[in-house]
N, C-alpha and C. Protein backbone atom coordinates (compact mmCIF):
# COMPACT_ATOMS: atom_id res chain seq x y z
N UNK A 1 120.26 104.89 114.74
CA UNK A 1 119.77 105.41 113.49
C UNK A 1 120.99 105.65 112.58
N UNK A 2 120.77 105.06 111.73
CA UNK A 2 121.99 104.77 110.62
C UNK A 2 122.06 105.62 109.29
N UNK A 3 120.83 105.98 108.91
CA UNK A 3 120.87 106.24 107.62
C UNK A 3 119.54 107.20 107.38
N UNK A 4 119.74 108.13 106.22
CA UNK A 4 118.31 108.83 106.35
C UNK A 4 117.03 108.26 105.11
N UNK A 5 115.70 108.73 105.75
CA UNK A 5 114.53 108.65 104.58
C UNK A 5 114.13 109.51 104.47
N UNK A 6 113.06 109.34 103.68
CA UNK A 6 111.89 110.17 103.47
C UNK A 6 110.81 109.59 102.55
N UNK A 7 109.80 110.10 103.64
CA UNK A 7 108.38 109.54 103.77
C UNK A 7 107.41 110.50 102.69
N UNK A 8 106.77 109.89 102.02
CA UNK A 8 105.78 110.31 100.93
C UNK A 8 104.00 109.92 100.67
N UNK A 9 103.42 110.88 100.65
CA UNK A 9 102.23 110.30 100.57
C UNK A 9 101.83 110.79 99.51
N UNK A 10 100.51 109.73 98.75
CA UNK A 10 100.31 110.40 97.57
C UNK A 10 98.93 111.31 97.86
N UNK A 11 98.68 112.64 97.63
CA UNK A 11 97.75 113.47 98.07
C UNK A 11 95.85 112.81 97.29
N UNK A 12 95.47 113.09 98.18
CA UNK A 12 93.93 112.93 97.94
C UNK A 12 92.91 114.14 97.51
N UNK A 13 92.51 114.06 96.46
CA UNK A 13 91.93 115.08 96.19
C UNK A 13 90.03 115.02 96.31
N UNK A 14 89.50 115.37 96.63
CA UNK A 14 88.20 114.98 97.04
C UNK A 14 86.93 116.02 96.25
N UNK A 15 85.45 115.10 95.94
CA UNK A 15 84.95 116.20 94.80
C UNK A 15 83.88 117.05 96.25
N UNK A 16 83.96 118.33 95.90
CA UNK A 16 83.40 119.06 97.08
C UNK A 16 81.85 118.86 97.07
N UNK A 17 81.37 118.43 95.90
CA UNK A 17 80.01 118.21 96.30
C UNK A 17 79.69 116.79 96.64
N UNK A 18 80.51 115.64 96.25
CA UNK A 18 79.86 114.08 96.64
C UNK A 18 80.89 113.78 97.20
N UNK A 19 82.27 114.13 97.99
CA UNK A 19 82.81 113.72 98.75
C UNK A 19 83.81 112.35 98.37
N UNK A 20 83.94 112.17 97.31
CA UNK A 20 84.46 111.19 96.60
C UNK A 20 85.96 111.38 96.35
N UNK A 21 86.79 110.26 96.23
CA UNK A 21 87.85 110.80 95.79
C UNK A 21 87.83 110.72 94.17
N UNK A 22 89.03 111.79 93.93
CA UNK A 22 88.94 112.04 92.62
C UNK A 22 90.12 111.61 92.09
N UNK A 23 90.53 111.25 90.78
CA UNK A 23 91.52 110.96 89.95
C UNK A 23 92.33 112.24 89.90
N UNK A 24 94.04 112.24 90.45
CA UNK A 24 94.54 112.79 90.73
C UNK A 24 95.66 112.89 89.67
N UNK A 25 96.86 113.32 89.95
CA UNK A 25 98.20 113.07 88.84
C UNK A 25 98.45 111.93 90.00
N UNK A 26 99.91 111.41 89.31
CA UNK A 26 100.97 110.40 90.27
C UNK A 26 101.40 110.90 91.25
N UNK A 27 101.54 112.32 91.07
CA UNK A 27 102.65 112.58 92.16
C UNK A 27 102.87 112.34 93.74
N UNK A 28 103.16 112.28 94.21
CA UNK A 28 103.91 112.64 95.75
C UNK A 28 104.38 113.77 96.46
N UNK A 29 103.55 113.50 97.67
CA UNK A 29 104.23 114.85 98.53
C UNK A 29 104.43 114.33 99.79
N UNK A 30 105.57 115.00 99.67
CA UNK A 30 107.23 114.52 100.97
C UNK A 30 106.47 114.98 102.56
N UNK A 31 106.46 113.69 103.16
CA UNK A 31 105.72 114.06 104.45
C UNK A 31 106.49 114.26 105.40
N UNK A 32 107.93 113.55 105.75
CA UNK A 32 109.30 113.55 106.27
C UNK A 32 110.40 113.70 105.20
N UNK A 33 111.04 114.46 105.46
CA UNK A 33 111.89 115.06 104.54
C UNK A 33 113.34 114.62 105.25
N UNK A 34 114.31 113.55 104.76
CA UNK A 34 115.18 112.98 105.24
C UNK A 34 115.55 112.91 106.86
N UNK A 35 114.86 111.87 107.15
CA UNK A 35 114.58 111.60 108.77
C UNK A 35 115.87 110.47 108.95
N UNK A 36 116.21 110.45 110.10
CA UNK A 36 117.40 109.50 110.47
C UNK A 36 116.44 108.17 110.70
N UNK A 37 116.64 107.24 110.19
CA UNK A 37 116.23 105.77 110.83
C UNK A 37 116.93 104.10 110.71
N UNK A 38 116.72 103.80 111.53
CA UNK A 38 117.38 102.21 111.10
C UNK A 38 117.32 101.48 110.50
N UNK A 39 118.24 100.81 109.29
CA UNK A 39 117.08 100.42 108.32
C UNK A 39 117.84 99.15 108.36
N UNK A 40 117.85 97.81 107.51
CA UNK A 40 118.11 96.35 107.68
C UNK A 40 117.04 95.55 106.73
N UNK A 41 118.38 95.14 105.45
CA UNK A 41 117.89 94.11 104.73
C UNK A 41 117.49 93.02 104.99
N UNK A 42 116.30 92.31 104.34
CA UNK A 42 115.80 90.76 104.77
C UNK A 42 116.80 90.15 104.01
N UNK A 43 117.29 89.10 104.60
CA UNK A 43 118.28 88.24 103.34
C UNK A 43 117.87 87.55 102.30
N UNK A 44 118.56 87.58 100.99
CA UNK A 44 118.03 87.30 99.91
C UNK A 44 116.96 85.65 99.99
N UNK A 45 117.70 84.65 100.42
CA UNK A 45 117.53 83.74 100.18
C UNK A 45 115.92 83.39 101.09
N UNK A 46 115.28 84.14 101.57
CA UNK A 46 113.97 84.36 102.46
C UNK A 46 113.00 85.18 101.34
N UNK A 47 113.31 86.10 100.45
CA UNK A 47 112.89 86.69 100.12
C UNK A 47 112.45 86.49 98.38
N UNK A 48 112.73 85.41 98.12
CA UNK A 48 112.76 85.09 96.72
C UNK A 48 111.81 84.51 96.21
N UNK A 49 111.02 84.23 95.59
CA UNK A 49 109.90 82.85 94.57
C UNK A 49 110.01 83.08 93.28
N UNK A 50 109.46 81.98 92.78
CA UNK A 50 109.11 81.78 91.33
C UNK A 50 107.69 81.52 91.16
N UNK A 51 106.84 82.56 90.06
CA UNK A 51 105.99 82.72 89.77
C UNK A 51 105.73 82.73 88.23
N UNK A 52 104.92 81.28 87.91
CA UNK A 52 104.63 81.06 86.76
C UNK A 52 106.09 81.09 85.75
N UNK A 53 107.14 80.40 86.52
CA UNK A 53 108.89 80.40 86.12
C UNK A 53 109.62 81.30 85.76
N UNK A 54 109.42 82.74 86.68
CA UNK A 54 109.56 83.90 86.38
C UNK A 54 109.97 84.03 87.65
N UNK A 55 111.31 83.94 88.27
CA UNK A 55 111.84 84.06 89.07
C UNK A 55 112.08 85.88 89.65
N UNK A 56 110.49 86.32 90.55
CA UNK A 56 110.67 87.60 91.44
C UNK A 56 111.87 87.36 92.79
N UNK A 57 111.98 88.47 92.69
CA UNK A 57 113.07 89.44 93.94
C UNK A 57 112.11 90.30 94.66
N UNK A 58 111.73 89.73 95.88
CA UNK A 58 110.87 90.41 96.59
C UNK A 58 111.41 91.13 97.56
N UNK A 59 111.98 92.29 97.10
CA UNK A 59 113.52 93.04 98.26
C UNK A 59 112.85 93.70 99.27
N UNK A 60 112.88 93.08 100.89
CA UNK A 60 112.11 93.45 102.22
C UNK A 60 112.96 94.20 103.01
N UNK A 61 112.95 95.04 103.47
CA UNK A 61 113.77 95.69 104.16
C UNK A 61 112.98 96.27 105.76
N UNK A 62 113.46 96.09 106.62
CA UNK A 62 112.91 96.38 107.92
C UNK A 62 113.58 98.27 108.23
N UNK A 63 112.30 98.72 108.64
CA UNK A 63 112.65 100.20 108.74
C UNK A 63 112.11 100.72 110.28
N UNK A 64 113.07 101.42 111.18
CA UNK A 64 112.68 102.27 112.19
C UNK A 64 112.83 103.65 112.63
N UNK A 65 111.83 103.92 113.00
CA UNK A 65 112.10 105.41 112.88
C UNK A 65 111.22 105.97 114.25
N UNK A 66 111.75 107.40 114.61
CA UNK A 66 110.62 107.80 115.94
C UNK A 66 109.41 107.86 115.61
N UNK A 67 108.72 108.00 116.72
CA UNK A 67 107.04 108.11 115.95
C UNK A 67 107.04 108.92 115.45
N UNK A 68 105.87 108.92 114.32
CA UNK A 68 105.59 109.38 113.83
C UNK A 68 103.81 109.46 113.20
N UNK A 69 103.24 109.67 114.25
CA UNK A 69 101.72 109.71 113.71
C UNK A 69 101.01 109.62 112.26
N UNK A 70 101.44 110.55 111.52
CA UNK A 70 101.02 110.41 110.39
C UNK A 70 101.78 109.40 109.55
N UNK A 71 102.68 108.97 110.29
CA UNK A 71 102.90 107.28 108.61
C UNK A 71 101.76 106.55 108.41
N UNK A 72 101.32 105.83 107.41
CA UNK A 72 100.49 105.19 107.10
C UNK A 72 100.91 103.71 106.39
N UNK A 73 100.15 103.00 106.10
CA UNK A 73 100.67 101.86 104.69
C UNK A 73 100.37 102.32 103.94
N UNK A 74 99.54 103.42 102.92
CA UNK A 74 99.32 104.04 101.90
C UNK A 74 100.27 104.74 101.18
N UNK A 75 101.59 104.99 102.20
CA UNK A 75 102.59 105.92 101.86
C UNK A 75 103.78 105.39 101.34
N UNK A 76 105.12 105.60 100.53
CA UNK A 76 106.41 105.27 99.98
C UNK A 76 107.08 105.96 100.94
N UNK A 77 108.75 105.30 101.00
CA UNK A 77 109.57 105.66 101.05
C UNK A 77 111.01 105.17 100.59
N UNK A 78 111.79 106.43 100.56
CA UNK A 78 113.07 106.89 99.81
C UNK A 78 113.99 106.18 100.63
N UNK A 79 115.08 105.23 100.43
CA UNK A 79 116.23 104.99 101.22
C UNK A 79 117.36 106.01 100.02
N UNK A 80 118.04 107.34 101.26
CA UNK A 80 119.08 107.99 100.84
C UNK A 80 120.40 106.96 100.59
N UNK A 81 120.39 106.18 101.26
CA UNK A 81 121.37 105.57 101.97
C UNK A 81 121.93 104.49 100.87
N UNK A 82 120.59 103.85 100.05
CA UNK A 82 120.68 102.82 99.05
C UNK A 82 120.45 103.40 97.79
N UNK A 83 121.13 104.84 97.23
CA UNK A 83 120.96 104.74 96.08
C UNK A 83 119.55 105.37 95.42
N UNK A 84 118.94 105.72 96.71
CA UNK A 84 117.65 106.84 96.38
C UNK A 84 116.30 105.37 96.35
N UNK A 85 116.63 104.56 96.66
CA UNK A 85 115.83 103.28 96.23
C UNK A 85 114.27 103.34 96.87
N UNK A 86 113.54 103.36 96.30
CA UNK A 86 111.82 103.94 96.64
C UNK A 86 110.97 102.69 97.22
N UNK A 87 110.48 102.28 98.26
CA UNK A 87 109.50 101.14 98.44
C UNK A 87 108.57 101.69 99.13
N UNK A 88 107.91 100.33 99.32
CA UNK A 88 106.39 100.72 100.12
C UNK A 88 106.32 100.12 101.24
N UNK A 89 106.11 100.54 101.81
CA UNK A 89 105.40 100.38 102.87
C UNK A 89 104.56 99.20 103.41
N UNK A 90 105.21 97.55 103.68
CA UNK A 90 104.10 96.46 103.12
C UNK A 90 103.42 96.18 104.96
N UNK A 91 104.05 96.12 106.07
CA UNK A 91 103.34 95.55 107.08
C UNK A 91 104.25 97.11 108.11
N UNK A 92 102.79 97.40 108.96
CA UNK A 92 103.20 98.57 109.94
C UNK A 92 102.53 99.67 109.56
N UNK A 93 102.54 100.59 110.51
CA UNK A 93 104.06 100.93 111.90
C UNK A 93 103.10 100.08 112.79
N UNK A 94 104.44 99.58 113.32
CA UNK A 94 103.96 99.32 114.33
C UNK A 94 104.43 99.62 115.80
N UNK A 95 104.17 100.08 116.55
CA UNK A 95 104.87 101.15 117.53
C UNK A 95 105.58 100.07 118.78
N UNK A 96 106.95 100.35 118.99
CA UNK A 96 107.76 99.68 119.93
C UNK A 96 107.68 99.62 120.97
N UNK A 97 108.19 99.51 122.18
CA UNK A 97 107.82 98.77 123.43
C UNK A 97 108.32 100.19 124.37
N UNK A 98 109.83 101.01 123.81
CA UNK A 98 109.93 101.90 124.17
C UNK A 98 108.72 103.06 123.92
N UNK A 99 108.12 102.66 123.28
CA UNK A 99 107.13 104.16 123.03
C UNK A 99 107.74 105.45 122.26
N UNK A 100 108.83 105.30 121.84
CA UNK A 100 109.45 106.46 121.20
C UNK A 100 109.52 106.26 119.64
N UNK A 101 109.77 104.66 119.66
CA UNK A 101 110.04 104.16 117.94
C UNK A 101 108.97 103.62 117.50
N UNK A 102 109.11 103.59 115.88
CA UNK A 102 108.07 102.65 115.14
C UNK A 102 108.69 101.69 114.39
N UNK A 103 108.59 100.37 114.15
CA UNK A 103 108.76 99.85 112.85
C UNK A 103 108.08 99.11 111.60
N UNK A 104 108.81 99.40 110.23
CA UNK A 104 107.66 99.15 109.75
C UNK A 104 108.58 98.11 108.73
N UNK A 105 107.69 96.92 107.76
CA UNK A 105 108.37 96.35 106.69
C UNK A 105 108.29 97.13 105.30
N UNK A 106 109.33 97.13 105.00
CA UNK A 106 109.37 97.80 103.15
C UNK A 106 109.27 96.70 102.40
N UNK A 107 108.96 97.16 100.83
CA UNK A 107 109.13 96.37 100.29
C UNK A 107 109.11 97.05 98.47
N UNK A 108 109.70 96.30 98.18
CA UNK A 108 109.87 97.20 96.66
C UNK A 108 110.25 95.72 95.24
N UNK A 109 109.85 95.71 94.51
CA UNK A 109 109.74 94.12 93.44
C UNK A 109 110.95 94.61 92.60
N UNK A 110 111.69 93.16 92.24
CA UNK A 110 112.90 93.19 90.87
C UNK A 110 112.57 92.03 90.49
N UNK A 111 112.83 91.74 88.84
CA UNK A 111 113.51 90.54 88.35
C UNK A 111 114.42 90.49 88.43
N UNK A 112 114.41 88.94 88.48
CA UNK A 112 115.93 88.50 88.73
C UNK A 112 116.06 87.58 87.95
């Protein structure tokens, strides 16, 4: 474990009589609060297309961390390590062979 995160979910607010979710603010609330985990860029040249000649940066980053039950794909996270850099969460957790770790793919969009 190389570097720290932190894990964010965006809260659900629900209407008490129809059980629905409701339109919330943006915000985020910090579910892991700078956790140690392993983290590892996809290399650029894997990660790139052109769409409608609009050349995206699809920046993937592979993330591990101990379990952790409550991660989800619904949730963001913070790399401390890169500059505060925020992604999501695109494939995972998926839980390791040791039984102690998870990993999951990030992913966060640039032009380039």
């Amino acid at each position: 474990m190389d570097e720290q995160v932190t894990i964010e979910q965006r809260p659900v607010a629900r209407d008490p009589v129809y059980n629905t979710e409701l339109d919330g603010d943006d915000g985020w609330v910090v579910l892991a609060d700078h956790v140690w985990a392993w983290v590892q860029d996809e290399l650029p040249r894997q990660a790139e297309s052109d769409v409608n000649g609009v050349r995206i940066s699809l920046r993937k980053t592979r993330l591990r961390i101990r379990v952790d039950d409550r991660v989800a794909m619904d949730m963001r996270v913070t790399l401390h390590g890169r500059g505060d850099r925020i992604m999501r969460i695109l494939l995972g957790p998926a839980l390791l062979d040791d039984r102690r770790h998870m990993e999951m793919m990030l992913e966060d969009f640039g032009h380039g």
